[in-house]
Protein backbone atom coordinates (compact mmCIF):
# COMPACT_ATOMS: atom_id res chain seq x y z
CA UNK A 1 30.55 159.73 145.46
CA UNK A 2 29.94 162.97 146.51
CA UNK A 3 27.49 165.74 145.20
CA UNK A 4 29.64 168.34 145.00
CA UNK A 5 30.01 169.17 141.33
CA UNK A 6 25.73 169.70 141.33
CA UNK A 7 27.16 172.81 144.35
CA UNK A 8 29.94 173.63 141.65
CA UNK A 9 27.27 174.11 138.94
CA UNK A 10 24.83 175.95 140.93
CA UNK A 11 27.39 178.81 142.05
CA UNK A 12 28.19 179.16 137.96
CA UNK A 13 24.40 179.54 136.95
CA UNK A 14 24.16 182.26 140.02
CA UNK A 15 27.59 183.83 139.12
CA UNK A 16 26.16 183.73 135.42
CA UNK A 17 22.71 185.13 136.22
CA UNK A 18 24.51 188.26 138.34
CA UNK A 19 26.56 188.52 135.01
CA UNK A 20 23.56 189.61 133.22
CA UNK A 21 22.63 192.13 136.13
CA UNK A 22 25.57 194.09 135.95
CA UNK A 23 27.37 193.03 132.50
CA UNK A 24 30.75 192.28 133.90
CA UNK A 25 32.61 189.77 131.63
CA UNK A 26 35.29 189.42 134.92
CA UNK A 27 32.19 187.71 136.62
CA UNK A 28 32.10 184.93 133.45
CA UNK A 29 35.35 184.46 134.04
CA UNK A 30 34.48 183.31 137.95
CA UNK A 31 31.96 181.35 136.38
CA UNK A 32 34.20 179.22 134.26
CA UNK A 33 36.58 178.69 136.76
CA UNK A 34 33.56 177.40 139.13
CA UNK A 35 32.55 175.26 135.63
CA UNK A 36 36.09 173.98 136.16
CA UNK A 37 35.39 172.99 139.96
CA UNK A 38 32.48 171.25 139.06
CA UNK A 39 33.75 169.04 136.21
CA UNK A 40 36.62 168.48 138.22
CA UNK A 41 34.39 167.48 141.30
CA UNK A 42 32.92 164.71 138.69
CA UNK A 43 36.04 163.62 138.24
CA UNK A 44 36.29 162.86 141.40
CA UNK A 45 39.12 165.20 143.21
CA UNK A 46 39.62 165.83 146.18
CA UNK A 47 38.10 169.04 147.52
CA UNK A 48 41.60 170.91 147.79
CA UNK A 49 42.08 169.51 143.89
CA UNK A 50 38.80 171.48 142.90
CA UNK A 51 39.33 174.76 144.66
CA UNK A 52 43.20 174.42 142.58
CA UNK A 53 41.46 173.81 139.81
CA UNK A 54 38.31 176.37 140.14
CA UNK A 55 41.34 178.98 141.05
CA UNK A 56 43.32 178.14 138.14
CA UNK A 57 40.83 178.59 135.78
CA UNK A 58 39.38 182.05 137.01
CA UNK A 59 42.84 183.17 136.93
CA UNK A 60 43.06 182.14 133.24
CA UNK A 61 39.63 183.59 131.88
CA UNK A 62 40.11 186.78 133.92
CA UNK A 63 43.73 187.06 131.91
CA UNK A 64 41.58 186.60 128.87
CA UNK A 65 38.80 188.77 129.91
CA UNK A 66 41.74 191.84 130.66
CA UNK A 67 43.47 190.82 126.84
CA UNK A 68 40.07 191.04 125.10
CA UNK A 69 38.82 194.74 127.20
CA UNK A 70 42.06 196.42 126.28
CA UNK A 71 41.82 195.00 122.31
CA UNK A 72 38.42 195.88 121.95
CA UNK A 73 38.92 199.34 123.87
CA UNK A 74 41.14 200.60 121.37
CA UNK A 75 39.51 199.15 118.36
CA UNK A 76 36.48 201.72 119.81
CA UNK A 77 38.49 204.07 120.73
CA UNK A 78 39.08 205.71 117.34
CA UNK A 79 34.96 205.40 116.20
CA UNK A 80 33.71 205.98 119.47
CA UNK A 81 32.99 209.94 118.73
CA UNK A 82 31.91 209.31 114.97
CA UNK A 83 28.87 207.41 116.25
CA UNK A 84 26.17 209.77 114.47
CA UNK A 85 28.28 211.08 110.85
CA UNK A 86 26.50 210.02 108.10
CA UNK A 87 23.35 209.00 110.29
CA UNK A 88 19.86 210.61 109.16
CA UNK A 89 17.92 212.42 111.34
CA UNK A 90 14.33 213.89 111.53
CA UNK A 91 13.24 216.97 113.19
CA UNK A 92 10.00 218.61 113.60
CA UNK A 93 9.23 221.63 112.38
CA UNK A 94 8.77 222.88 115.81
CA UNK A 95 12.07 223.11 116.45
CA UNK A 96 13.88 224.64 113.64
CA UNK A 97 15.16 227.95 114.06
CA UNK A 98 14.61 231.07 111.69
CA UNK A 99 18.71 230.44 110.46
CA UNK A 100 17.54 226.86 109.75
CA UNK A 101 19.37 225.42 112.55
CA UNK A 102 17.70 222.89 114.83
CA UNK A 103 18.56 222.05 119.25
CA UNK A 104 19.17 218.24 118.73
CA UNK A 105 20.06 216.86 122.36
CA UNK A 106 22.21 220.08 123.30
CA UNK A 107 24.08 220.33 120.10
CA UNK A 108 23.04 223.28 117.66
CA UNK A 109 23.34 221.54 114.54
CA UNK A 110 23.39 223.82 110.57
């Protein structure tokens, strides 16, 4: 019996560990597909079998990944301006204006 599914599980923790470095959920898809590879390397495939099989799955989860970006992008979409309405704020006195305005971040706010 070959070792191969150990290789298989390696490249998912490293594909998982660059995941958290640059917070792509495409890469988690490339990591389930090489989760795929290495269960099906237990299973005892044939090398062409896994890479299928690894393939198949990234395919699959990056399908899933694109369906889940564009649901959640528009559920954000119409809150993602309203972050800070009804949101309390405190500024010093330093920075209030004679009219009682204050400079928060840019924004001159009554």
């Amino acid at each position: 019996m070959t070792l191969y599914y150990i290789a298989w599980f390696i490249l998912a923790l490293i594909v998982v560990i660059a995941e958290m470095n640059l917070m792509s959920f495409y890469l988690l898809a490339v990591a389930a597909g090489a989760i795929a590879g290495g269960i099906s390397a237990y299973c005892e495939q044939s090398f062409q079998q896994q890479i299928m099989v690894a393939a198949l799955a990234t395919i699959v989860a990056s399908i899933g990944c694109f369906c889940l970006r564009k649901r959640f992008k528009q559920m954000t979409d119409k809150h993602s301006n309203q972050l800070d309405i009804g949101q309390r704020v405190v500024v010093k006195e330093d920075n209030i204006k004679e009219d009682g305005s204050a400079q928060v971040q840019g924004d001159c706010m009554n």
